[in-house]
PDB file of N, CA and C in Angstrom:
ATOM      1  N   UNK A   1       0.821  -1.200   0.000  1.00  0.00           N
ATOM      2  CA  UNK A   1       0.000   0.000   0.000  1.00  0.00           C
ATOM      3  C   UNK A   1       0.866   1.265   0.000  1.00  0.00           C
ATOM      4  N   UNK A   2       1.857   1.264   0.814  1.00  0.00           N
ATOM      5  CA  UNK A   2       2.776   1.969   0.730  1.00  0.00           C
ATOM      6  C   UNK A   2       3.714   2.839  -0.660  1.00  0.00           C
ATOM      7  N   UNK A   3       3.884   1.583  -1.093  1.00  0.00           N
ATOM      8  CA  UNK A   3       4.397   2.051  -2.590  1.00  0.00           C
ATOM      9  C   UNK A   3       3.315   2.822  -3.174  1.00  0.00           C
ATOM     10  N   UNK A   4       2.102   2.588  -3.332  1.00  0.00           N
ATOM     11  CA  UNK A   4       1.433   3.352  -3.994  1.00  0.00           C
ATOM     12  C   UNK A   4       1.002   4.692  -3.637  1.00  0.00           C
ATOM     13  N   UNK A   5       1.827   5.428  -2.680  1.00  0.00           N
ATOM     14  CA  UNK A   5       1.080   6.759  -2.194  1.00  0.00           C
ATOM     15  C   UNK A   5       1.906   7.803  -2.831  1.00  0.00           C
ATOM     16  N   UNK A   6       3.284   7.576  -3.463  1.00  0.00           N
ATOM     17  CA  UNK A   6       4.231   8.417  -4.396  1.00  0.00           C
ATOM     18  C   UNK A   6       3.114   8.920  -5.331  1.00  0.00           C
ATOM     19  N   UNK A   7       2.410   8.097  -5.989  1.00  0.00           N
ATOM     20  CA  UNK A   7       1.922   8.305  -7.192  1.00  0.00           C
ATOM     21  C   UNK A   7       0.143   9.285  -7.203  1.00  0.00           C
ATOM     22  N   UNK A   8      -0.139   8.750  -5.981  1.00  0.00           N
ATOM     23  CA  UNK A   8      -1.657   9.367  -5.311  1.00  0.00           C
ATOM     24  C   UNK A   8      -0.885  11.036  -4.762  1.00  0.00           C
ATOM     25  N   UNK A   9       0.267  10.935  -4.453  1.00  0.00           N
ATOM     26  CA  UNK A   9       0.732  12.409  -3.963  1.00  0.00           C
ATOM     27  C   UNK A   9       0.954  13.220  -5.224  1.00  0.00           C
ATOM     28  N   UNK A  10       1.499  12.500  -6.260  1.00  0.00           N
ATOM     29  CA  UNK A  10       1.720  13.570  -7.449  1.00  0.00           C
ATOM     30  C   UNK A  10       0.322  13.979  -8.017  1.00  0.00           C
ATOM     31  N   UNK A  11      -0.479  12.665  -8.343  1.00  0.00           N
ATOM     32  CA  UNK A  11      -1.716  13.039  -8.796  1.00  0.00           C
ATOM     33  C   UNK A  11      -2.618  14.182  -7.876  1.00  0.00           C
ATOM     34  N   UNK A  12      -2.618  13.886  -6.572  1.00  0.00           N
ATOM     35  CA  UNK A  12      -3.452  15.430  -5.632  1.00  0.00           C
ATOM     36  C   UNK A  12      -2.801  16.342  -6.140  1.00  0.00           C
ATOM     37  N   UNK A  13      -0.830  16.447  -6.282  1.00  0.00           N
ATOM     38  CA  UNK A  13      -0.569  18.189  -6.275  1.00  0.00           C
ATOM     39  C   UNK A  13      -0.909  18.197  -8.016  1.00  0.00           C
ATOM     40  N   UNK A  14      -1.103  17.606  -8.670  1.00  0.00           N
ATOM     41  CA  UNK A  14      -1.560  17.832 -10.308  1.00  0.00           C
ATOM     42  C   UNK A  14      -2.738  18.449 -10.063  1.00  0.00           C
ATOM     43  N   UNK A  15      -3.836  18.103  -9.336  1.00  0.00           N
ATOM     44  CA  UNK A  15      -5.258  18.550  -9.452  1.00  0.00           C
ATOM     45  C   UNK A  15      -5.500  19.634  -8.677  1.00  0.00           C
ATOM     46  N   UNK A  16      -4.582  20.177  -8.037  1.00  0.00           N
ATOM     47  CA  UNK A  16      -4.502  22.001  -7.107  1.00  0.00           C
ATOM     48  C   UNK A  16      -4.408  22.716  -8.440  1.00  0.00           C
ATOM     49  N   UNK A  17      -5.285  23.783  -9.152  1.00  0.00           N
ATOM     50  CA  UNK A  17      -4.866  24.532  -9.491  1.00  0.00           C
ATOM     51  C   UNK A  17      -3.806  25.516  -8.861  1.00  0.00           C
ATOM     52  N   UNK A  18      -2.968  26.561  -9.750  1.00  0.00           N
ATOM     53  CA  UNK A  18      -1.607  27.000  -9.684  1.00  0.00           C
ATOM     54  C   UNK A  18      -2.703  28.813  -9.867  1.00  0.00           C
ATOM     55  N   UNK A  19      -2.516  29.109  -8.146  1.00  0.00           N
ATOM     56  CA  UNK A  19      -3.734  30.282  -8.693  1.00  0.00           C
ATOM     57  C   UNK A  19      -2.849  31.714  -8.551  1.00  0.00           C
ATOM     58  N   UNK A  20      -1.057  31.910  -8.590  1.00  0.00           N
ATOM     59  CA  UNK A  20      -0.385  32.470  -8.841  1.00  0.00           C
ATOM     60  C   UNK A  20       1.052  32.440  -9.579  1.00  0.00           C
ATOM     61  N   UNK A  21       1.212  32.949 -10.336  1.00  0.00           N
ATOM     62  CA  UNK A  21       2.452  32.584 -11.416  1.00  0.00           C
ATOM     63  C   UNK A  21       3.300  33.883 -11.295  1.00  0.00           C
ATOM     64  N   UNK A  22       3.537  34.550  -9.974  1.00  0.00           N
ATOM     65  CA  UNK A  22       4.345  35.988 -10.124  1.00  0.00           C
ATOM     66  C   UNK A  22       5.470  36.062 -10.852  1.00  0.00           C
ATOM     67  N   UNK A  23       6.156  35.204 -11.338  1.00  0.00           N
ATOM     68  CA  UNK A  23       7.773  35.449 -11.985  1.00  0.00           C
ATOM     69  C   UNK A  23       8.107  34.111 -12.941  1.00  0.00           C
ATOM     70  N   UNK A  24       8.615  34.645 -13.899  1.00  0.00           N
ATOM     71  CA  UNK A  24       8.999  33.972 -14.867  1.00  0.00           C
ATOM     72  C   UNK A  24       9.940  32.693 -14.209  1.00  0.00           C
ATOM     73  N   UNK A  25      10.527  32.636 -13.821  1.00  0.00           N
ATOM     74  CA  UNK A  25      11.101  31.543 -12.956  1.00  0.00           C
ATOM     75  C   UNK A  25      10.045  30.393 -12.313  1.00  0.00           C
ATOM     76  N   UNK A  26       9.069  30.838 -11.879  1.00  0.00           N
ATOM     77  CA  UNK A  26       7.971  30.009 -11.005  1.00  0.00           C
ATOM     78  C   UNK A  26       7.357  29.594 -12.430  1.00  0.00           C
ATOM     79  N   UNK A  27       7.242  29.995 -13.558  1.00  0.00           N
ATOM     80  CA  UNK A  27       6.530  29.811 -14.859  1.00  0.00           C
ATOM     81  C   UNK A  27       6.992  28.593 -15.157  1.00  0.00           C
ATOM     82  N   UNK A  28       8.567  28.608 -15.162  1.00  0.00           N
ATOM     83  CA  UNK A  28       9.209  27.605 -16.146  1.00  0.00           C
ATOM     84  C   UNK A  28       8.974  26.521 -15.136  1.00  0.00           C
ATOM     85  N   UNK A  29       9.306  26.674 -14.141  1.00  0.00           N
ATOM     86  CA  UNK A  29       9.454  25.823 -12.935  1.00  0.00           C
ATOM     87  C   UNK A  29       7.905  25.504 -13.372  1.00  0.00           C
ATOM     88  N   UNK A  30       6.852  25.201 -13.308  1.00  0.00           N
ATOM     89  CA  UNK A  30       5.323  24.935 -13.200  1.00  0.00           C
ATOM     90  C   UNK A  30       5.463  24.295 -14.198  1.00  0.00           C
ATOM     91  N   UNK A  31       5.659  25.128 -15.521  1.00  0.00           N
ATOM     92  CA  UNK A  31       5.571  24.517 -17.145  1.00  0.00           C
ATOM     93  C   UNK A  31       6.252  22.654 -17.528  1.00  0.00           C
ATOM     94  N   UNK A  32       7.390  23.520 -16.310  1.00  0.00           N
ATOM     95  CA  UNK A  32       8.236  22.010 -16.441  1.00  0.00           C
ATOM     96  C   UNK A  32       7.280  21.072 -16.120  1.00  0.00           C
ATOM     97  N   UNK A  33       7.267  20.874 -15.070  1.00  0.00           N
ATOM     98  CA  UNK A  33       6.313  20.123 -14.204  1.00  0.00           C
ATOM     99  C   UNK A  33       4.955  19.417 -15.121  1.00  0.00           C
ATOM    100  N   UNK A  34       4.489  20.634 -15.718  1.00  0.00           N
ATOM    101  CA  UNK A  34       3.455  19.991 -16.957  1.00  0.00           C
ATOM    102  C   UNK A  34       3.815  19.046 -17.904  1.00  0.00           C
ATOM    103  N   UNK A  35       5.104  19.598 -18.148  1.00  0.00           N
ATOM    104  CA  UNK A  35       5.352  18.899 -19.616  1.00  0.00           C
ATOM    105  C   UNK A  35       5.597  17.509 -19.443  1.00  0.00           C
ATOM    106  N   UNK A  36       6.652  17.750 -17.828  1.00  0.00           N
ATOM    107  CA  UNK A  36       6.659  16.190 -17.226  1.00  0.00           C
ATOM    108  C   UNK A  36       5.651  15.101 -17.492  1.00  0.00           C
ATOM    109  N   UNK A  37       4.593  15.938 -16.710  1.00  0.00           N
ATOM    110  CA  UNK A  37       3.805  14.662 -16.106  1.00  0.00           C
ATOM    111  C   UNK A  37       2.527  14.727 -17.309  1.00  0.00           C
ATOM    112  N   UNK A  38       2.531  15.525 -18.001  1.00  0.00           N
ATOM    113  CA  UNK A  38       1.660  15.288 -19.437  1.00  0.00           C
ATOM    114  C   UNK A  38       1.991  15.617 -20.859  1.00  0.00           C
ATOM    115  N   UNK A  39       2.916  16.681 -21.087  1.00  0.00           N
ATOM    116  CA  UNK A  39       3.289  16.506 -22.483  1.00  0.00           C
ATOM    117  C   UNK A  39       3.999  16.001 -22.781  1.00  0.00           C
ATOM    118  N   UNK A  40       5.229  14.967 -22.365  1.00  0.00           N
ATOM    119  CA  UNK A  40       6.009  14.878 -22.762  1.00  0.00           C
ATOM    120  C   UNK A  40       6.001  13.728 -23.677  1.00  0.00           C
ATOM    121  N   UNK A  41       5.350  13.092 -23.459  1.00  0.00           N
ATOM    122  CA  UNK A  41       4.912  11.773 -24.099  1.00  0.00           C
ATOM    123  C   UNK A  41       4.753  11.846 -25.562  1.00  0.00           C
ATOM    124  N   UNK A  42       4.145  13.274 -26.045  1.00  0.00           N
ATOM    125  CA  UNK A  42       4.261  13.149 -27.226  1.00  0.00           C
ATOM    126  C   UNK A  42       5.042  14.625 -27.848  1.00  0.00           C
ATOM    127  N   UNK A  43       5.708  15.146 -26.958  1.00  0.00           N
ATOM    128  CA  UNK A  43       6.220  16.621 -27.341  1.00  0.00           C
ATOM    129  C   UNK A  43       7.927  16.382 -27.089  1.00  0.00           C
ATOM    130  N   UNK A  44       8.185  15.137 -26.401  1.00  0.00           N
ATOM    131  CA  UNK A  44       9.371  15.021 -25.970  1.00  0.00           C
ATOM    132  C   UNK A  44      10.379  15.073 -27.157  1.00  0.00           C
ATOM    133  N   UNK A  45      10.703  15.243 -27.937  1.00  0.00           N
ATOM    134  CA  UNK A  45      12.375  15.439 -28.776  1.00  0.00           C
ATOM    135  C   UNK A  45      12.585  14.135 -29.474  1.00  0.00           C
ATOM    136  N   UNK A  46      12.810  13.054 -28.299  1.00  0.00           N
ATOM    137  CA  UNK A  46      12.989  11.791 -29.071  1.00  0.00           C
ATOM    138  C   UNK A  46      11.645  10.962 -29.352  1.00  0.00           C
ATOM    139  N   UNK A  47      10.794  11.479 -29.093  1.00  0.00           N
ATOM    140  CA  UNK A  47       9.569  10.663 -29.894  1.00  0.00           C
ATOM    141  C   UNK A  47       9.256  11.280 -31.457  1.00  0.00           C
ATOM    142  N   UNK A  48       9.864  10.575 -31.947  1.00  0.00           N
ATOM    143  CA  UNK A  48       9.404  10.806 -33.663  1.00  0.00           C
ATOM    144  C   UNK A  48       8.263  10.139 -34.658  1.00  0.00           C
ATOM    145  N   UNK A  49       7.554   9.480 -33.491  1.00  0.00           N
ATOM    146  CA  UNK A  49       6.112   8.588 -33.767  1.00  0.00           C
ATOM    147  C   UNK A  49       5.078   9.411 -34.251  1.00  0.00           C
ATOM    148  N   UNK A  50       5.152  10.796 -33.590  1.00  0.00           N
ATOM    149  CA  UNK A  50       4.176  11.542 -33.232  1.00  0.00           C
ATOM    150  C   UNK A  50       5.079  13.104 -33.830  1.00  0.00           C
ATOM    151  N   UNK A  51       3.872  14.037 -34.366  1.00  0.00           N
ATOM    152  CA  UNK A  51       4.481  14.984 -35.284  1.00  0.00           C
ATOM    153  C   UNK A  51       4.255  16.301 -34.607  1.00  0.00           C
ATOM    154  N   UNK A  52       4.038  15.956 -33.102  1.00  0.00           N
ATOM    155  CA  UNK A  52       3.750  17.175 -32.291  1.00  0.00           C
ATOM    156  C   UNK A  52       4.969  17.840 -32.107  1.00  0.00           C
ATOM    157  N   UNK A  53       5.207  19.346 -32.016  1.00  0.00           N
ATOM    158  CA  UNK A  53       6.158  20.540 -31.596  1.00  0.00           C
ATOM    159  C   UNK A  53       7.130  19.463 -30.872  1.00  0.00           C
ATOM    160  N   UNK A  54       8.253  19.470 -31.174  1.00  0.00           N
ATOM    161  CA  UNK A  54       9.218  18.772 -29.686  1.00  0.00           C
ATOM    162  C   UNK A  54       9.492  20.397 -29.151  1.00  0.00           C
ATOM    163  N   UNK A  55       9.711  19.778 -27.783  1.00  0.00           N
ATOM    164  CA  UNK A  55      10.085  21.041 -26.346  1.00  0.00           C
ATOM    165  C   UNK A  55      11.489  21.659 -26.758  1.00  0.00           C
ATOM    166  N   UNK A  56      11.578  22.566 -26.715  1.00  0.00           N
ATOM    167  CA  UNK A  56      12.951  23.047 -27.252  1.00  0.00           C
ATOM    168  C   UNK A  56      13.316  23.319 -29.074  1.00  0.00           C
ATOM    169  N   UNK A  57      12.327  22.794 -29.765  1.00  0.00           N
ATOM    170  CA  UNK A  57      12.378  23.314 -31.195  1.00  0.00           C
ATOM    171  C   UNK A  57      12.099  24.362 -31.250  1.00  0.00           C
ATOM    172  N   UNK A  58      12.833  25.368 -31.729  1.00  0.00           N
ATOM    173  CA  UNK A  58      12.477  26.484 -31.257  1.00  0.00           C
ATOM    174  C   UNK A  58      12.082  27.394 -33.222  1.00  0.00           C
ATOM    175  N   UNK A  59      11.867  26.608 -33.779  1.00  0.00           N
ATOM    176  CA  UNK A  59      11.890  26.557 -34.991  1.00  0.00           C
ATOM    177  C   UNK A  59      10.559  26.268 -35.728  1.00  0.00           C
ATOM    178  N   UNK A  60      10.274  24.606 -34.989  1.00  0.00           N
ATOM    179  CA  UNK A  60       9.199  24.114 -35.341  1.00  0.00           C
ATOM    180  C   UNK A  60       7.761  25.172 -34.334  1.00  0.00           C
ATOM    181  N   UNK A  61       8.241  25.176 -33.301  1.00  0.00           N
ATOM    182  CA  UNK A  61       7.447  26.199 -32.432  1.00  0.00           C
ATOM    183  C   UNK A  61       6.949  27.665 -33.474  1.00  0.00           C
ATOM    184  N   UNK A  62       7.946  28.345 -34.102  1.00  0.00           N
ATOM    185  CA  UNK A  62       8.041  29.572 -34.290  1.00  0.00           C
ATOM    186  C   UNK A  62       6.457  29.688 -36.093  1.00  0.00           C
ATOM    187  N   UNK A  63       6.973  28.384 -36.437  1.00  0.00           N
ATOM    188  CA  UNK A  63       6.076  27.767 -37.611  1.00  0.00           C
ATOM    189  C   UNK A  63       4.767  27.815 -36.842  1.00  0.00           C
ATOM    190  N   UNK A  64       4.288  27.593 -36.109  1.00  0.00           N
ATOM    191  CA  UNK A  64       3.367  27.072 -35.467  1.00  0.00           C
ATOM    192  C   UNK A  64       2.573  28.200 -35.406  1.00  0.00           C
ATOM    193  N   UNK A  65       3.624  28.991 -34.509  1.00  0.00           N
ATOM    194  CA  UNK A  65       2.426  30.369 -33.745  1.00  0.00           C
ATOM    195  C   UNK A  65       3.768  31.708 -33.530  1.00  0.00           C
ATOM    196  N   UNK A  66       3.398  32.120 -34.032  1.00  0.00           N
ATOM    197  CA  UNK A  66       4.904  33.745 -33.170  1.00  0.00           C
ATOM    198  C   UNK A  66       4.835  33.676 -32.183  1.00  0.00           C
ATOM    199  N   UNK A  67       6.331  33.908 -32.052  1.00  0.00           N
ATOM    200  CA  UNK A  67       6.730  34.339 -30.762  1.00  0.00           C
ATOM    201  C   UNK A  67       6.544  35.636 -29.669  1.00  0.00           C
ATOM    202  N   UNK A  68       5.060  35.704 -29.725  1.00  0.00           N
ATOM    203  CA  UNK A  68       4.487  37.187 -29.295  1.00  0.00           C
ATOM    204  C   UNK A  68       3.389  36.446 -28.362  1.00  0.00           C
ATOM    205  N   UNK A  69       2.552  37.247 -27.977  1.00  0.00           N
ATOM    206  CA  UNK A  69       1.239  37.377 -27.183  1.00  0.00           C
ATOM    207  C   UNK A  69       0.216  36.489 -27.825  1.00  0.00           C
ATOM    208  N   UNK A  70       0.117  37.035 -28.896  1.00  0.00           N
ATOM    209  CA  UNK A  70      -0.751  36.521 -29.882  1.00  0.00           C
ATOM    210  C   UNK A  70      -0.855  34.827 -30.207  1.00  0.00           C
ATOM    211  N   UNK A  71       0.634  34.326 -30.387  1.00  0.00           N
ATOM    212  CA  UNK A  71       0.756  33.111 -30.939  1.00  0.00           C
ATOM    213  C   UNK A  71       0.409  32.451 -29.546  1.00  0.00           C
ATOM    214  N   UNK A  72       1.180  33.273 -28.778  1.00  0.00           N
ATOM    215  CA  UNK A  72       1.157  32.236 -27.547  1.00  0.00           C
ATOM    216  C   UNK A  72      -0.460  31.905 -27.019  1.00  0.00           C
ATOM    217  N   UNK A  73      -1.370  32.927 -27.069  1.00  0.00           N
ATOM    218  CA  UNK A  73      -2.903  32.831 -27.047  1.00  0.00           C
ATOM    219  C   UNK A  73      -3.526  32.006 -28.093  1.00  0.00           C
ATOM    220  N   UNK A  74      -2.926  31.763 -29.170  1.00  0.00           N
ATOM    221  CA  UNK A  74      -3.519  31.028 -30.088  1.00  0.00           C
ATOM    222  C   UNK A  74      -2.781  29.500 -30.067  1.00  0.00           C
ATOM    223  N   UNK A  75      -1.429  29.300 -29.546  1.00  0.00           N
ATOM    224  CA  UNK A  75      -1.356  28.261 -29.146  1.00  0.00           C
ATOM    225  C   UNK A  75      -1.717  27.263 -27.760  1.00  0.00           C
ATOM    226  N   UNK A  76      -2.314  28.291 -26.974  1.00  0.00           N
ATOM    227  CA  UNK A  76      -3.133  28.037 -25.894  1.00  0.00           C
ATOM    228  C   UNK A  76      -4.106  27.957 -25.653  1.00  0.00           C
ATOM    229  N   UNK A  77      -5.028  28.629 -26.936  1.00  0.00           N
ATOM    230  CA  UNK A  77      -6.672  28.146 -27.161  1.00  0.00           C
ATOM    231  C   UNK A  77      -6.669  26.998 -27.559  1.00  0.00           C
ATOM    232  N   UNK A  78      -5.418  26.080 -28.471  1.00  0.00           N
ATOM    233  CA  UNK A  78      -5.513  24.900 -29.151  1.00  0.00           C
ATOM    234  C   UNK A  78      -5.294  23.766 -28.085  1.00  0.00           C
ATOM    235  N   UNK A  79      -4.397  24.250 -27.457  1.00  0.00           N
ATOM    236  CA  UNK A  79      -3.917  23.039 -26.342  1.00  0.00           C
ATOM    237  C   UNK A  79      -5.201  23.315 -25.468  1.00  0.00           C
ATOM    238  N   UNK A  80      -6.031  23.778 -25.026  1.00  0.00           N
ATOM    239  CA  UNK A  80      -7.155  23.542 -23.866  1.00  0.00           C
ATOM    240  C   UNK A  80      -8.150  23.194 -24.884  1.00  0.00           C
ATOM    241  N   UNK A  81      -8.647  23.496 -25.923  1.00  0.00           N
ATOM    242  CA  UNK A  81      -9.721  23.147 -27.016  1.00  0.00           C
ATOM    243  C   UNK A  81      -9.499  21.762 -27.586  1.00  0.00           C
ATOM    244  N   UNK A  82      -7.991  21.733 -27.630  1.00  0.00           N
ATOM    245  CA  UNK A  82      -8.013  20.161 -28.620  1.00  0.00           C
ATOM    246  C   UNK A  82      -7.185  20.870 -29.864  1.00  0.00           C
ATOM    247  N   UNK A  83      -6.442  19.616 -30.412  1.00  0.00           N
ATOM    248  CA  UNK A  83      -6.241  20.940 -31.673  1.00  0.00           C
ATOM    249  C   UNK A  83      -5.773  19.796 -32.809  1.00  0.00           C
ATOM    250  N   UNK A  84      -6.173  19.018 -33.595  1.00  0.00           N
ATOM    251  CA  UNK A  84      -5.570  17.603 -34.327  1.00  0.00           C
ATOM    252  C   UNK A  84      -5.778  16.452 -33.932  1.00  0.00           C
ATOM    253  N   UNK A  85      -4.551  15.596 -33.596  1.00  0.00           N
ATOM    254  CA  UNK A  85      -4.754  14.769 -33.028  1.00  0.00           C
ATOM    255  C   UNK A  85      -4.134  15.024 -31.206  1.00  0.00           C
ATOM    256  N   UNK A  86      -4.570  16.089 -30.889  1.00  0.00           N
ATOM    257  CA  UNK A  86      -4.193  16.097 -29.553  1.00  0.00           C
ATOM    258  C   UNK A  86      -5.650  16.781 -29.059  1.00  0.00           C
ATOM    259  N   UNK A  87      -5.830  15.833 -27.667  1.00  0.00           N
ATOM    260  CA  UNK A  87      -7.005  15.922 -26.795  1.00  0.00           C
ATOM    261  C   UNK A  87      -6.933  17.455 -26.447  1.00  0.00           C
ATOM    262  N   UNK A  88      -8.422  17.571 -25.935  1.00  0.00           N
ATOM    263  CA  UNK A  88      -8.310  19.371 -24.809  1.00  0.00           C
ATOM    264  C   UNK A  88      -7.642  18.799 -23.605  1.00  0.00           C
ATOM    265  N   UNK A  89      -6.527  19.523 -23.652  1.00  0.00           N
ATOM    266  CA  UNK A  89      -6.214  19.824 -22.418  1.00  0.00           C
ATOM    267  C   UNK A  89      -4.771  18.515 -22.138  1.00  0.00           C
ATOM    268  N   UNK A  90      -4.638  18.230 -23.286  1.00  0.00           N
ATOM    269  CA  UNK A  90      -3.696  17.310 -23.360  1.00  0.00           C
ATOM    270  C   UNK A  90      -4.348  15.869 -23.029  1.00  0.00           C
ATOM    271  N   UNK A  91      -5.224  15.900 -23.060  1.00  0.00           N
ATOM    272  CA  UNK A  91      -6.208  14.953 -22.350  1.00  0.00           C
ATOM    273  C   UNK A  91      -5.736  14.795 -20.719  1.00  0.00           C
ATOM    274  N   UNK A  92      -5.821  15.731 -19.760  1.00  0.00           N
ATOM    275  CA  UNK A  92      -5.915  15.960 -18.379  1.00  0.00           C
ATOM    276  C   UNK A  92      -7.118  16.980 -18.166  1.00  0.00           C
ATOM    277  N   UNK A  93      -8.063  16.686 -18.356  1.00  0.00           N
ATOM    278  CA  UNK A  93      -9.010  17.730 -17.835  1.00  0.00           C
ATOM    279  C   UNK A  93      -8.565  18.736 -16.679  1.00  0.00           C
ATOM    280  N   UNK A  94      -8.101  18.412 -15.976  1.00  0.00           N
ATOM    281  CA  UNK A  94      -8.009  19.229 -14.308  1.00  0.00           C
ATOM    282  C   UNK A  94      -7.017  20.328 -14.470  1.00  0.00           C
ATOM    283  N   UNK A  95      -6.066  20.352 -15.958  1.00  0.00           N
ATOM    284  CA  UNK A  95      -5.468  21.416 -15.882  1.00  0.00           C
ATOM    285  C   UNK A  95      -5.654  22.590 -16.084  1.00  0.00           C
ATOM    286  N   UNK A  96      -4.896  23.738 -15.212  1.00  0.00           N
ATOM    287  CA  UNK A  96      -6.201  25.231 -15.899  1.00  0.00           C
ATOM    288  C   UNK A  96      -5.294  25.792 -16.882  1.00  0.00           C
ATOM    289  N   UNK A  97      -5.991  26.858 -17.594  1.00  0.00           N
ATOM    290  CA  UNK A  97      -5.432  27.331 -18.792  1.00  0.00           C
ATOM    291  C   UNK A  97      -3.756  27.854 -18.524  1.00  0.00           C
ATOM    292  N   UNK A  98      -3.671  28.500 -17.346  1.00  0.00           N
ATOM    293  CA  UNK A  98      -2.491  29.219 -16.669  1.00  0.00           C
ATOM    294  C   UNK A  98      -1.709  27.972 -16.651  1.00  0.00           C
ATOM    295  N   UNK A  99      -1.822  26.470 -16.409  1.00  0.00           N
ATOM    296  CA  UNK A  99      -0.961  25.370 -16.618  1.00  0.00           C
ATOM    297  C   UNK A  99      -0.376  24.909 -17.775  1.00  0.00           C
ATOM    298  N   UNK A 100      -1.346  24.965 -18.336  1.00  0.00           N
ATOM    299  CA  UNK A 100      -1.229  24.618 -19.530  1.00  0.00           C
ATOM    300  C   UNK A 100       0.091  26.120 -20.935  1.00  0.00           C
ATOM    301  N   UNK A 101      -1.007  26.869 -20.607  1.00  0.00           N
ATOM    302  CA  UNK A 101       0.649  27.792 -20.717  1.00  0.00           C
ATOM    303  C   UNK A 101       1.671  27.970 -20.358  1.00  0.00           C
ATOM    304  N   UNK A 102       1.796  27.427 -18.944  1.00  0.00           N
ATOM    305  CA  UNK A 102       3.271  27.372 -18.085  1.00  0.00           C
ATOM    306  C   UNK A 102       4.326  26.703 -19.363  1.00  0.00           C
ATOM    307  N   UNK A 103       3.231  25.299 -19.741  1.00  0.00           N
ATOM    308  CA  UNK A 103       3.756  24.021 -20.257  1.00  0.00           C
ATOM    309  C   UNK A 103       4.233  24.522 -21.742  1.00  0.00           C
ATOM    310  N   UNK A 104       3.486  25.655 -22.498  1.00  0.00           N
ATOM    311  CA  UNK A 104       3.578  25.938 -23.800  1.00  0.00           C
ATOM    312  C   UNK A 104       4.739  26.512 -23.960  1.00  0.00           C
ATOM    313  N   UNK A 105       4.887  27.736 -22.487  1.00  0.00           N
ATOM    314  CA  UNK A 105       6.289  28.695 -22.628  1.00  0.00           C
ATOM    315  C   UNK A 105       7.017  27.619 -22.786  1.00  0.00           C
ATOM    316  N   UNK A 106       7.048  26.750 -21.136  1.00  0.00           N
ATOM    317  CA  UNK A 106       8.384  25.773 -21.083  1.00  0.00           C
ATOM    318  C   UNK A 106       9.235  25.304 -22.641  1.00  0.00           C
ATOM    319  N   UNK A 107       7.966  24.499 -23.160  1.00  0.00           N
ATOM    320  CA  UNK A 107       8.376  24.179 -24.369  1.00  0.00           C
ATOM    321  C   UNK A 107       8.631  24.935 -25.490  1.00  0.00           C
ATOM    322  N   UNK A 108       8.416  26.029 -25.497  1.00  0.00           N
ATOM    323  CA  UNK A 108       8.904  27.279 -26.717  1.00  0.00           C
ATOM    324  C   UNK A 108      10.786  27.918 -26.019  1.00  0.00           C
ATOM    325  N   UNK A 109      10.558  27.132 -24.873  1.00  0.00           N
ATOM    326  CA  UNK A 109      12.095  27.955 -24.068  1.00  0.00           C
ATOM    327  C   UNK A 109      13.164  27.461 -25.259  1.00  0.00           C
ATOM    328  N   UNK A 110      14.386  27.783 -24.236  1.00  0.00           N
ATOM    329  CA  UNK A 110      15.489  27.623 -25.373  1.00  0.00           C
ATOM    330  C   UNK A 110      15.662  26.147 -24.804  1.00  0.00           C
ATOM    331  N   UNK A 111      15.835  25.540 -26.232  1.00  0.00           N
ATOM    332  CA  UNK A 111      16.492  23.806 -26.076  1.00  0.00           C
ATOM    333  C   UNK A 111      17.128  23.108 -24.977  1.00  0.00           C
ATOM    334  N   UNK A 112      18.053  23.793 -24.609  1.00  0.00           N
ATOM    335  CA  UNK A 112      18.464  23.389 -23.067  1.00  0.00           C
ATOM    336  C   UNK A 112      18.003  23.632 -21.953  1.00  0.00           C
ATOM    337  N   UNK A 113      16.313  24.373 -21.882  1.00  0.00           N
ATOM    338  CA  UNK A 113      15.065  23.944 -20.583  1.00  0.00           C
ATOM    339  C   UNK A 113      15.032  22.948 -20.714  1.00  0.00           C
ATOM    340  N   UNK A 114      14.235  22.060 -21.941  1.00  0.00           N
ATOM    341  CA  UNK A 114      13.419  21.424 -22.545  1.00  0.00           C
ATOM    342  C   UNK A 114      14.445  20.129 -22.525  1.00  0.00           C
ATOM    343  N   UNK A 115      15.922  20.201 -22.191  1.00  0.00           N
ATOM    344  CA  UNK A 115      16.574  19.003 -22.558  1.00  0.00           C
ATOM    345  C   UNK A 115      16.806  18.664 -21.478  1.00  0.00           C
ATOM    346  N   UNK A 116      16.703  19.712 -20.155  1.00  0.00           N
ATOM    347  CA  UNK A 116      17.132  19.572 -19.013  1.00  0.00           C
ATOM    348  C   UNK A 116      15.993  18.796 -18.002  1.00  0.00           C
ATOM    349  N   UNK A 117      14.866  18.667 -18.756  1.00  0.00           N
ATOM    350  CA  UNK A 117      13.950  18.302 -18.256  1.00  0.00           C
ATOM    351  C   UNK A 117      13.659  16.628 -18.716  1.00  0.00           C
ATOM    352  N   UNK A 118      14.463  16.109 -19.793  1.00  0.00           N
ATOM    353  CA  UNK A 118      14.764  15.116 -19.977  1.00  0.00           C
ATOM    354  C   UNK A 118      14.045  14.828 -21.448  1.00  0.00           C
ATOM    355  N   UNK A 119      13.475  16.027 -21.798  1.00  0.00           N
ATOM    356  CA  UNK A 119      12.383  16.036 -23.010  1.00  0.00           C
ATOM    357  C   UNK A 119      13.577  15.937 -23.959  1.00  0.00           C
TER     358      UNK A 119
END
């Protein structure tokens, strides 16, 4: 029973919304954390199965959406809406939009966030 409470502890702090993001530091730090425990699976770098943005392309990102306000809002209506073959919300319902952008910056960062995170 024991072993299994690692995994019941990550899942509770996943389902707290994140109801302050004061500094870009706490951003990446959060984003990370997202990409961890839900994008990475198909955003990670070495998955080439799947034709989603890898974390740290900072290229394939830029194709996607600009690197402004704008893109970043329009790549954040897609990730909570659904956007292809990717679920709303990454398929995690419980995440809020402010998470889910943490996760978008993270992955638009420069290559060595995104590599450091194991993506």
């Amino acid at each position: 029973m024991l072993f299994m409470m690692p995994g019941l502890l990550l899942a509770a702090l996943l389902s707290f919304p994140v109801v302050s993001m004061a500094s870009d530091g706490q951003k990446l730090v959060r984003g990370r954390s997202v990409y961890q425990a839900v994008c990475a699976s198909c955003h990670a770098p070495a998955n080439v199965m799947v034709s989603a943005p890898k974390a740290g392309d900072l290229v394939d990102w830029g194709r996607r959406a600009p690197a402004d306000r704008k893109g970043l809002d329009t790549l954040t209506d897609h990730a909570v809406e659904g956007f292809g073959a990717m679920p709303p919300k990454g398929g995690r319902s419980g995440l809020t939009r402010d998470e889910i952008r943490a996760a978008i910056e993270f992955m638009r960062s420069a290559p060595t966030a995104a590599q450091a995170a194991g993506g």
